[in-house]
N, C-alpha and C. Protein backbone atom coordinates (compact mmCIF):
# COMPACT_ATOMS: atom_id res chain seq x y z
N UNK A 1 27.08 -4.62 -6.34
CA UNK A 1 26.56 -5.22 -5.14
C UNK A 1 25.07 -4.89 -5.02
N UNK A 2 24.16 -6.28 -4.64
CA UNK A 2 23.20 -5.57 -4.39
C UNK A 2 22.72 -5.26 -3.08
N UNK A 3 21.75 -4.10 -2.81
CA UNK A 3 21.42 -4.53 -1.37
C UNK A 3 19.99 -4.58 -1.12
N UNK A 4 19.86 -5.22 0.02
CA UNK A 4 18.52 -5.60 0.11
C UNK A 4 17.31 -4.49 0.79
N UNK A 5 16.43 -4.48 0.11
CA UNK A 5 14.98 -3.34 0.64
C UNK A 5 15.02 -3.43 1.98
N UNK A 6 14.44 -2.75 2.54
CA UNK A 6 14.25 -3.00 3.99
C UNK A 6 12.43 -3.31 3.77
N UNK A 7 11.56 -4.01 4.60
CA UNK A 7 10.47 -4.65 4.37
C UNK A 7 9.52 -2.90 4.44
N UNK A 8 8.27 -3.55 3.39
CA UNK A 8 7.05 -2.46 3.83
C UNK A 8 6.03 -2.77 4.62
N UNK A 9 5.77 -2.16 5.69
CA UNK A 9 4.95 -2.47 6.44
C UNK A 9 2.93 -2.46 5.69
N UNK A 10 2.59 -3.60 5.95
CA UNK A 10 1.02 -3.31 4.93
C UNK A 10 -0.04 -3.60 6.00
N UNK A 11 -1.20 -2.52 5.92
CA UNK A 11 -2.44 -2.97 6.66
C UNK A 11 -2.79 -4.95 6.22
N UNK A 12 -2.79 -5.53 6.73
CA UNK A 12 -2.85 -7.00 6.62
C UNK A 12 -4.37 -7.43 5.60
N UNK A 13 -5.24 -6.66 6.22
CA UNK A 13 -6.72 -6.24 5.03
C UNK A 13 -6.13 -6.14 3.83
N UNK A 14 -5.44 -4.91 3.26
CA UNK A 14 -4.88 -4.90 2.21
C UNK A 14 -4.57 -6.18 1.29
N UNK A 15 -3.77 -7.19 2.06
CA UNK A 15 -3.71 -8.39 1.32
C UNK A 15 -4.73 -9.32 1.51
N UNK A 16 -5.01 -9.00 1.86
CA UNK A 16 -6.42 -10.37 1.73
C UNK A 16 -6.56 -11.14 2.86
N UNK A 17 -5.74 -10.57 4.05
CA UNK A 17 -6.46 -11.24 4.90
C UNK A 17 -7.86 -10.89 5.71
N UNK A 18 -8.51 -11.89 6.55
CA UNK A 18 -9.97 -11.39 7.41
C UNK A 18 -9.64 -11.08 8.30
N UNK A 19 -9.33 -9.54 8.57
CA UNK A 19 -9.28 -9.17 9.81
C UNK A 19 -9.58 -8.13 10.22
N UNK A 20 -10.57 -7.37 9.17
CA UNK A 20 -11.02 -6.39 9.59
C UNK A 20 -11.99 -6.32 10.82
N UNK A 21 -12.20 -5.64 11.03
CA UNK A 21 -14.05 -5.83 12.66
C UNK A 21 -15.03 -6.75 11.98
N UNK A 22 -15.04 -6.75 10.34
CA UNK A 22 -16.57 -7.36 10.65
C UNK A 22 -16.11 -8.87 10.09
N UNK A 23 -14.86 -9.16 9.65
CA UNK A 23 -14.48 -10.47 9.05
C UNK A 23 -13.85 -10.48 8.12
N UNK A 24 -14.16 -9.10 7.67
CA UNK A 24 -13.30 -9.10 5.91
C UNK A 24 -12.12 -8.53 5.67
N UNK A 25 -12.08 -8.24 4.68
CA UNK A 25 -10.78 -7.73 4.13
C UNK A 25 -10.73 -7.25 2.93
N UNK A 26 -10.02 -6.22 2.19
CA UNK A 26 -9.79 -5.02 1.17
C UNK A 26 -8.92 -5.18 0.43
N UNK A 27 -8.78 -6.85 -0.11
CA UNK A 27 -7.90 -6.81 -0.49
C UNK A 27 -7.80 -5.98 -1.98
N UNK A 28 -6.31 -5.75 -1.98
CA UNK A 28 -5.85 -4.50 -3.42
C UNK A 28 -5.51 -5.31 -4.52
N UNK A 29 -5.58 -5.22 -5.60
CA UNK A 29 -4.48 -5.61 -6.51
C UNK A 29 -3.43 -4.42 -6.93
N UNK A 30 -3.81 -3.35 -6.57
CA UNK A 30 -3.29 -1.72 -6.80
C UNK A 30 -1.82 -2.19 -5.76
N UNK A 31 -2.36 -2.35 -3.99
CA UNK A 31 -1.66 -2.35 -3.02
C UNK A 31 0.05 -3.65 -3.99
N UNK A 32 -0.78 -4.78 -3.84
CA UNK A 32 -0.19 -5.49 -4.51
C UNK A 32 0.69 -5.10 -5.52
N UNK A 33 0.59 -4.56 -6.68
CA UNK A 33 1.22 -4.34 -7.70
C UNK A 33 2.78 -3.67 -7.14
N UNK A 34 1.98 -2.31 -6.52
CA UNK A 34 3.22 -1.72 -5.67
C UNK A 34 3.88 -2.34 -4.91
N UNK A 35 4.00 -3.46 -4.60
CA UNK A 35 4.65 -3.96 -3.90
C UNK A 35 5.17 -5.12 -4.23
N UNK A 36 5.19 -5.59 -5.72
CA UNK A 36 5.55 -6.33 -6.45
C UNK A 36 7.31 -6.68 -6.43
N UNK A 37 8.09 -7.60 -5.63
CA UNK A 37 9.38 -7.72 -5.72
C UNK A 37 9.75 -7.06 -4.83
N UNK A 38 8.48 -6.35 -3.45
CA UNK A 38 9.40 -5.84 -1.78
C UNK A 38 8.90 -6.43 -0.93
N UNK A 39 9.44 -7.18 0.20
CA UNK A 39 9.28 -7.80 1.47
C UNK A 39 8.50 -7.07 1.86
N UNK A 40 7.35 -7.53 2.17
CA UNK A 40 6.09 -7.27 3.06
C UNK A 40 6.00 -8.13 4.33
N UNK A 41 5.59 -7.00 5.64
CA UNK A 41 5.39 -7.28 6.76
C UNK A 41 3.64 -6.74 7.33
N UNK A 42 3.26 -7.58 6.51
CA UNK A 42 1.71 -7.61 6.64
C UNK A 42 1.50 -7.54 8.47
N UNK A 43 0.63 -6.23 8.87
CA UNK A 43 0.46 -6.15 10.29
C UNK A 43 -2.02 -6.17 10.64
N UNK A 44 -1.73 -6.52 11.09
CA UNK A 44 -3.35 -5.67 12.11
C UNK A 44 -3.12 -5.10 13.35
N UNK A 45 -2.64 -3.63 13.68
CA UNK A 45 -2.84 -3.70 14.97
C UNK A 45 -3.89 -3.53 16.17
N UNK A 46 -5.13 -4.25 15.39
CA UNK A 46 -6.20 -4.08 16.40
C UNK A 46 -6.35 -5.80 16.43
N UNK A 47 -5.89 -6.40 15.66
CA UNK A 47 -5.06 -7.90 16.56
C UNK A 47 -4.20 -8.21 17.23
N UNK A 48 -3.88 -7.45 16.94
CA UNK A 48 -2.07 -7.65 17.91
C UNK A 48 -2.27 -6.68 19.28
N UNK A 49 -3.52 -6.05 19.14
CA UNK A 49 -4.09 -5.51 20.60
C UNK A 49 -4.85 -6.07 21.36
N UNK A 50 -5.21 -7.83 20.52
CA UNK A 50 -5.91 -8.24 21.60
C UNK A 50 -7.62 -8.45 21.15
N UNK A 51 -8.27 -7.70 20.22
CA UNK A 51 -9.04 -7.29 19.61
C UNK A 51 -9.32 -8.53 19.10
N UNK A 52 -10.43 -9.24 18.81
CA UNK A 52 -10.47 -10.54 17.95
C UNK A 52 -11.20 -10.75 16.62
N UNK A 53 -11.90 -11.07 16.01
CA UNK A 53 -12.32 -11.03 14.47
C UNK A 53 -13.07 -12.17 14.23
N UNK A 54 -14.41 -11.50 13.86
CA UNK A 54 -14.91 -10.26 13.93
C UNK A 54 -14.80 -9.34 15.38
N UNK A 55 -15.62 -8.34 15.62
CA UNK A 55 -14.93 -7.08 17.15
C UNK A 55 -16.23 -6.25 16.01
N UNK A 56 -16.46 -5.67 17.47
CA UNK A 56 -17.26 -4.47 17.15
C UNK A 56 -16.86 -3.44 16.50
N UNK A 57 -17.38 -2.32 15.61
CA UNK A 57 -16.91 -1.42 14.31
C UNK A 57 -16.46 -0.43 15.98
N UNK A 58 -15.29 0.16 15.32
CA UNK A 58 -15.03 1.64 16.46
C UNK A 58 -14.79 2.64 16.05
N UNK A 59 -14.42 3.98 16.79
CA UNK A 59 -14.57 4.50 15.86
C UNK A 59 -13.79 6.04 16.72
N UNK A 60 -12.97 6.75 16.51
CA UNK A 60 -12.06 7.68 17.33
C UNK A 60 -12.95 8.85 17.47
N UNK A 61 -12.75 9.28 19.20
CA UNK A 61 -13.74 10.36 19.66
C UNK A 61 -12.97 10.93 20.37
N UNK A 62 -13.30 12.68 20.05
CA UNK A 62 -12.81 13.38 20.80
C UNK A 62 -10.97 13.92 19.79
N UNK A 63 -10.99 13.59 18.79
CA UNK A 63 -10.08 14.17 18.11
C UNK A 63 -9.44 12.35 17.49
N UNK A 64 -8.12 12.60 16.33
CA UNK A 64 -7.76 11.47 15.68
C UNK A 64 -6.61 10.91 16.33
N UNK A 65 -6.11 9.76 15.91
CA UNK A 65 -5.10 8.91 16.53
C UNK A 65 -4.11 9.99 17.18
N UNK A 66 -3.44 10.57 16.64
CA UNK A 66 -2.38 11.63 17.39
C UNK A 66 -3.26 12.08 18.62
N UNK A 67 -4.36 12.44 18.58
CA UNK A 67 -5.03 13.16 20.17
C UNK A 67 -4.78 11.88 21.14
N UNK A 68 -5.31 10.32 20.29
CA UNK A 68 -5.55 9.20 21.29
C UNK A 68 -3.92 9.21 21.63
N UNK A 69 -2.76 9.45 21.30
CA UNK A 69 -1.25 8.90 21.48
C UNK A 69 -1.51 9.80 22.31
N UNK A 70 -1.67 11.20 22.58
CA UNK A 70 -1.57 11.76 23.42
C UNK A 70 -2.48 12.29 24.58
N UNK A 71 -3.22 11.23 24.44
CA UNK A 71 -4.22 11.01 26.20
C UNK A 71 -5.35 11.79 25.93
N UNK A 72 -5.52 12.64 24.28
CA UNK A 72 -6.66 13.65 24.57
C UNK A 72 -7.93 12.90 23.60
N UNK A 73 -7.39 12.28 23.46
CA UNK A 73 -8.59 11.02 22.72
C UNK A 73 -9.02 9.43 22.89
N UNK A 74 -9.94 9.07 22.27
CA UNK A 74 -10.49 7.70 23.02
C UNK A 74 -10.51 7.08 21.54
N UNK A 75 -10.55 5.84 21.73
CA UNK A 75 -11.30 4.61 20.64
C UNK A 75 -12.68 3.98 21.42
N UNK A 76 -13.91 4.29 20.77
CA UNK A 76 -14.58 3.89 21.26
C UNK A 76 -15.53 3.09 20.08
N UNK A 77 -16.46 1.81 20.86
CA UNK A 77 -16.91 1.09 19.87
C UNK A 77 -18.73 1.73 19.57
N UNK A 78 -19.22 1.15 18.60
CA UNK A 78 -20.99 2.32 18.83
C UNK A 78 -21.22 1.77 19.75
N UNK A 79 -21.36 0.57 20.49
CA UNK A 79 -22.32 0.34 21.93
C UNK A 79 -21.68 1.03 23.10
N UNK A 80 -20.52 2.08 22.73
CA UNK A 80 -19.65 2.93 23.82
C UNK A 80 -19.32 2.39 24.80
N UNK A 81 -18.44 1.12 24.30
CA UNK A 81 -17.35 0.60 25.21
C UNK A 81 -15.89 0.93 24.68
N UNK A 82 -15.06 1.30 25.60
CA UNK A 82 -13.38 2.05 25.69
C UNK A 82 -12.88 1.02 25.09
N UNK A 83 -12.00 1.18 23.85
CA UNK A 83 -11.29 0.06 23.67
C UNK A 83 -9.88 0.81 23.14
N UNK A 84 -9.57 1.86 23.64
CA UNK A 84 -8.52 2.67 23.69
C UNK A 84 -7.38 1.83 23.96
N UNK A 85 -6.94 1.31 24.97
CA UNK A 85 -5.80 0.73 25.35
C UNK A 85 -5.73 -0.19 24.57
N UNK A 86 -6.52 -1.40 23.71
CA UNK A 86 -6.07 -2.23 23.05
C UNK A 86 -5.80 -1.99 21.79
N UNK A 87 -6.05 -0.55 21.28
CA UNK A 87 -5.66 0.32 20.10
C UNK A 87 -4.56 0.61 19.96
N UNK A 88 -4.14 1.34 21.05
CA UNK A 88 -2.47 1.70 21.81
C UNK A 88 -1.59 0.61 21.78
N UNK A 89 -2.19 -0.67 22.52
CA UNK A 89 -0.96 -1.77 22.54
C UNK A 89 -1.12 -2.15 21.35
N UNK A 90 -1.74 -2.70 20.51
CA UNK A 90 -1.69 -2.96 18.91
C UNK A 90 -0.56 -2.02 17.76
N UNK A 91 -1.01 -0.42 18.23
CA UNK A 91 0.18 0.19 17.84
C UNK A 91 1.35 -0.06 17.93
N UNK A 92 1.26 -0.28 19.29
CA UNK A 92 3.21 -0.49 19.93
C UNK A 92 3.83 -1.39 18.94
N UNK A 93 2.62 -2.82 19.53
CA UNK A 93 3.32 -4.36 19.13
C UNK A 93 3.47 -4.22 17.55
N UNK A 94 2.95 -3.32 16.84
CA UNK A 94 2.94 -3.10 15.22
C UNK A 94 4.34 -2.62 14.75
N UNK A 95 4.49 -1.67 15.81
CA UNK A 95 5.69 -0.71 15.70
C UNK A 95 7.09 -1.40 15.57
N UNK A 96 6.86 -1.97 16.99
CA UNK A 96 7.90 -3.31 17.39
C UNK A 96 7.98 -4.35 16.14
N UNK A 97 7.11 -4.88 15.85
CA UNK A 97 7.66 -5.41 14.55
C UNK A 97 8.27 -5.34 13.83
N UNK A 98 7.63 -3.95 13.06
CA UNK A 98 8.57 -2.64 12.06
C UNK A 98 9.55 -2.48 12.23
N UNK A 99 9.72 -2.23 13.32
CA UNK A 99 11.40 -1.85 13.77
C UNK A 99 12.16 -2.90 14.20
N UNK A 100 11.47 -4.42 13.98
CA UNK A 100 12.80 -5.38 14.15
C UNK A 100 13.09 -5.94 13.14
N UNK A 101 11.67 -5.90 11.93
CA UNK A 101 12.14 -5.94 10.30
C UNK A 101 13.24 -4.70 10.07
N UNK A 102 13.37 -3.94 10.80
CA UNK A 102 14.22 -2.70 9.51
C UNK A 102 13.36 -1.96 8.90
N UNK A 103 11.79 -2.38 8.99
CA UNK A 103 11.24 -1.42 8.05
C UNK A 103 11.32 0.18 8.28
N UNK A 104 10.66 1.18 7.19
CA UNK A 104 10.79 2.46 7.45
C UNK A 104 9.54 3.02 6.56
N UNK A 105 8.71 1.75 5.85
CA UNK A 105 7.61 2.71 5.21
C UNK A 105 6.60 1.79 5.09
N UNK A 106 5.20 2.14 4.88
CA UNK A 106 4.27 1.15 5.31
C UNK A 106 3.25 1.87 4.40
N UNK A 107 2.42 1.21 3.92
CA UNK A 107 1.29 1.45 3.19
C UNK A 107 -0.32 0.97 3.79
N UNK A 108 -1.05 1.99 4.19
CA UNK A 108 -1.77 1.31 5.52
C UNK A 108 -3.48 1.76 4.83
N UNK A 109 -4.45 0.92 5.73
CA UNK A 109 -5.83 1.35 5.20
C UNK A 109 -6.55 2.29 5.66
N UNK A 110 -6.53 3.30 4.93
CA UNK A 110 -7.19 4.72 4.89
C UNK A 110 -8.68 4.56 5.57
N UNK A 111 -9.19 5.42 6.36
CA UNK A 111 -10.77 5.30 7.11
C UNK A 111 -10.77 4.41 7.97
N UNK A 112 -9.32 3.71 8.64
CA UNK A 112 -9.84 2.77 9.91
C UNK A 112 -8.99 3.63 11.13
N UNK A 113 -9.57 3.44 12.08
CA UNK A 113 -9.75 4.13 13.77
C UNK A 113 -7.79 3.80 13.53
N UNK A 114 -7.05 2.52 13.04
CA UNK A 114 -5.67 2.37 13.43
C UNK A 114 -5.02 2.96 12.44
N UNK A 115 -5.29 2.23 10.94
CA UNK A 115 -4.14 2.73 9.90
C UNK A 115 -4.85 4.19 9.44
N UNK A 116 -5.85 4.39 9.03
CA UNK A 116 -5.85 5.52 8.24
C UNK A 116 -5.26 6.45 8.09
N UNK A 117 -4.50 7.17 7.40
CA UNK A 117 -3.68 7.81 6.90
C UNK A 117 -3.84 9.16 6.85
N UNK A 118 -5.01 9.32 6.18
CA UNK A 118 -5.56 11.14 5.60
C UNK A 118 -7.47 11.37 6.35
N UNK A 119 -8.01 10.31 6.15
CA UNK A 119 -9.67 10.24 6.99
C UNK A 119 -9.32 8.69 7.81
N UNK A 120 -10.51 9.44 8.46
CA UNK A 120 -10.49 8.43 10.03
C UNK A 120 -12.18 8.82 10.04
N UNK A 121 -12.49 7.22 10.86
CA UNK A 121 -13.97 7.73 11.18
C UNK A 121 -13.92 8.01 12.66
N UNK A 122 -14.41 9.17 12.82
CA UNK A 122 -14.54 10.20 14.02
C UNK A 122 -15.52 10.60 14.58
N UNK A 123 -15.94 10.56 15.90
CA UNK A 123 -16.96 11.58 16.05
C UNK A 123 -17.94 11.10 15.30
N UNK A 124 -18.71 9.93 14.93
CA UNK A 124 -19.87 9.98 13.97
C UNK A 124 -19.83 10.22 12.79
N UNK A 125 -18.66 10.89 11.75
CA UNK A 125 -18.38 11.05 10.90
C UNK A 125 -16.91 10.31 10.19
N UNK A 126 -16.74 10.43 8.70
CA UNK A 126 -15.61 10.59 8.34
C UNK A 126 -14.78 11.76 7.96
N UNK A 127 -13.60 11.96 8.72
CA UNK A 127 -12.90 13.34 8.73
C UNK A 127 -11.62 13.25 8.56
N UNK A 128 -11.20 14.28 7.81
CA UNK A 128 -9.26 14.24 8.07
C UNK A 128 -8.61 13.95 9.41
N UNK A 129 -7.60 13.22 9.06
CA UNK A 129 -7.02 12.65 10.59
C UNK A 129 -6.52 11.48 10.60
N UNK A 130 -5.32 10.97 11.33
CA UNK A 130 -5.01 9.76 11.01
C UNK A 130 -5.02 8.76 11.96
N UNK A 131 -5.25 7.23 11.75
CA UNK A 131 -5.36 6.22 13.28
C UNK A 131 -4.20 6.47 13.83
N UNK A 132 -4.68 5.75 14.85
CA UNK A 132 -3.59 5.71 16.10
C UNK A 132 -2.43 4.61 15.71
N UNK A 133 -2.34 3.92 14.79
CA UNK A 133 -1.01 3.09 14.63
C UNK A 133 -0.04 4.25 13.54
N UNK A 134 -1.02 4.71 12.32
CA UNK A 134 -0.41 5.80 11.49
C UNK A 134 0.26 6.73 12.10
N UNK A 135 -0.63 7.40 13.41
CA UNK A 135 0.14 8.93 14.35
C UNK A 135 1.50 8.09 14.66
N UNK A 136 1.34 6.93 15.24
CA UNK A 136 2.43 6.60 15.92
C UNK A 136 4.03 6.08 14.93
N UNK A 137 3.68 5.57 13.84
CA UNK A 137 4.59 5.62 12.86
C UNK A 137 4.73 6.81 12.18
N UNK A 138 4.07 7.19 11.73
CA UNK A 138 4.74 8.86 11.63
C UNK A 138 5.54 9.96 12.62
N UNK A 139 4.84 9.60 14.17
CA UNK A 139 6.17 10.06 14.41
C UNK A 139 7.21 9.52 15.12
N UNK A 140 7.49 8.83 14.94
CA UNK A 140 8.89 7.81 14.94
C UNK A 140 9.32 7.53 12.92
N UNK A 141 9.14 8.87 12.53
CA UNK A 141 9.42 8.82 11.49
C UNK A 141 9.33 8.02 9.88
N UNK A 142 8.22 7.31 10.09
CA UNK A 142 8.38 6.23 9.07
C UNK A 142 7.23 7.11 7.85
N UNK A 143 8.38 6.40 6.71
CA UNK A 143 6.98 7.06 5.43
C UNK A 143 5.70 6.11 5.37
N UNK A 144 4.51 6.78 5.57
CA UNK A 144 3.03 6.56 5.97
C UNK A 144 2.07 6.73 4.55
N UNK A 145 2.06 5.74 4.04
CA UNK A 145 1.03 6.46 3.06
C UNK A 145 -0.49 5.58 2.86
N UNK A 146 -1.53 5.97 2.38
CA UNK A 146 -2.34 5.44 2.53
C UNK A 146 -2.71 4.79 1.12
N UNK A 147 -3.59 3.63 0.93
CA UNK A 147 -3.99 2.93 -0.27
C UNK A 147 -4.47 3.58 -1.26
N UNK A 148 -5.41 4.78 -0.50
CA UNK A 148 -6.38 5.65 -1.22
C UNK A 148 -4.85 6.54 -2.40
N UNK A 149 -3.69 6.55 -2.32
CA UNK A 149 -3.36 7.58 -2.75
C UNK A 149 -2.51 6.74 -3.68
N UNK A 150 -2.62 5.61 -3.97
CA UNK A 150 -2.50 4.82 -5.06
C UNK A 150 -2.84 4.81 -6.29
N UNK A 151 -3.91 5.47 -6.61
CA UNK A 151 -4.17 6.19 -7.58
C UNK A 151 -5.13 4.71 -7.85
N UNK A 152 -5.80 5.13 -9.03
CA UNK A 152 -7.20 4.35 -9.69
C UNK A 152 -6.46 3.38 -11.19
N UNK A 153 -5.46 2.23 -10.71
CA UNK A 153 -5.13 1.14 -11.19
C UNK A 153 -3.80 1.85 -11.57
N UNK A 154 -2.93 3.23 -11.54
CA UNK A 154 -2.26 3.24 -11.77
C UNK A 154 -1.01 2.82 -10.64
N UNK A 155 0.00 2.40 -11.28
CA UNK A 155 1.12 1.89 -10.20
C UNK A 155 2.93 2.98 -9.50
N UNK A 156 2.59 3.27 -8.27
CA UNK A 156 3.32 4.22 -8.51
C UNK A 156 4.41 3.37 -7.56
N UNK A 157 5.73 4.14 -7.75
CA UNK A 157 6.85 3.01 -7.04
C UNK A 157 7.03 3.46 -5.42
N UNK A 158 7.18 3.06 -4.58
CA UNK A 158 7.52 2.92 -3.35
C UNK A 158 9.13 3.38 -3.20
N UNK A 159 9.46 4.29 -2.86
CA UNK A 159 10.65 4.53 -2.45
C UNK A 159 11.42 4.56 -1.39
N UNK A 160 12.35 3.78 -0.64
CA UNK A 160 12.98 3.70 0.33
C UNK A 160 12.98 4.84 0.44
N UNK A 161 13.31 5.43 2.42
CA UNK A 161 14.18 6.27 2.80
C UNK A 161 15.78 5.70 2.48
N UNK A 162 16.66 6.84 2.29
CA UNK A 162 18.12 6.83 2.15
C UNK A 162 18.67 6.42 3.15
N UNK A 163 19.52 6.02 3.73
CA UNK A 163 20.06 5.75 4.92
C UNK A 163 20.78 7.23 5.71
N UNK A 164 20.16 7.25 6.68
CA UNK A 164 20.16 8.38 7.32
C UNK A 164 19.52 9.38 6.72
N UNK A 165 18.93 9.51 5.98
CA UNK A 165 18.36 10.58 5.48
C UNK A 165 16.72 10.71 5.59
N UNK A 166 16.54 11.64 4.81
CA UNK A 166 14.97 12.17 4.66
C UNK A 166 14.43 11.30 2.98
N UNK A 167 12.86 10.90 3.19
CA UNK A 167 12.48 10.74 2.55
C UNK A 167 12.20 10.67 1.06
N UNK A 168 12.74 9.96 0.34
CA UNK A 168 12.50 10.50 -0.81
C UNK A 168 11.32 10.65 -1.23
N UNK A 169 11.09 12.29 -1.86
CA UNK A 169 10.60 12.89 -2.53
C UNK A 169 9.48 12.84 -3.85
N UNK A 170 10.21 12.32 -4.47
CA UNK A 170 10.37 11.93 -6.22
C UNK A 170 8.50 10.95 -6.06
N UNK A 171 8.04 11.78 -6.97
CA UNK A 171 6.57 11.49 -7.34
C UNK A 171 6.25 9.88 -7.64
């Protein structure tokens, strides 16, 4: 019998669409490869917050997405306008997706204020820390990984979680 993947959730940039802040997009052939033969649920959640494209570059202050989930951080754009709440609802409506595909693992773009994974741009800088859509799928448990850790053209496999279980492991 076979059974079917449950979908991977992908920063929507990743595939080639324009939707980053300034118009563009990142797209992978790396992202791609890995994901060669699994249902993809291509997301933006700084569209799905409302946010439009192009949008001003932003950029997380005052600590990374996990501080913003938990009220001790902001999304703010450089001309320092709040665009916190439409960061937050973008998360949700991202989440909500995820979870009406079935998904449980997502491959997201590293260095943006939503997906980044391991750096986030912060504070004027780039620093360890992850966006506010990443904090929020990680903890509602989903495997989170970022593009950057895709390695340099090599292809590594994507592994379901088990049903009911913990993550697999396996390199």
């Amino acid at each position: 019998m076979v059974t079917r993947q449950p979908p991977v959730i992908v920063s929507a940039c990743l595939l080639g669409r324009r939707c980053r802040y300034d118009g563009g997009h990142r797209d992978s052939p790396i992202v791609r490869a890995v994901l060669r033969g699994r249902e993809v649920l291509p997301v933006c959640p700084e569209e799905l917050g409302g946010l439009g494209t192009p949008r001003p570059a932003a950029e997380l202050r005052g600590g990374d997405g996990a501080a913003v989930l938990h009220a001790a951080g902001r999304v703010v754009t450089q001309a320092g306008a709040d665009c916190t709440e439409a960061f937050l609802a973008g998360a949700q409506a991202a989440l909500g997706l995820a979870r009406e595909a079935g998904a449980g693992e997502a491959i997201l773009k590293d260095r943006s204020p939503s997906c980044g994974v391991s750096r986030v741009h912060q504070d004027g800088d780039v620093r360890s820390g992850v966006g506010v859509f990443a904090a929020l799928l990680k903890a509602n448990e989903f495997v989170v990984r970022a593009d950057t850790e895709l390695g340099d053209g090599e292809v590594r496999e994507m592994r379901p979680r088990p049903l009911g279980g913990q993550p697999s492991r396996r390199p």
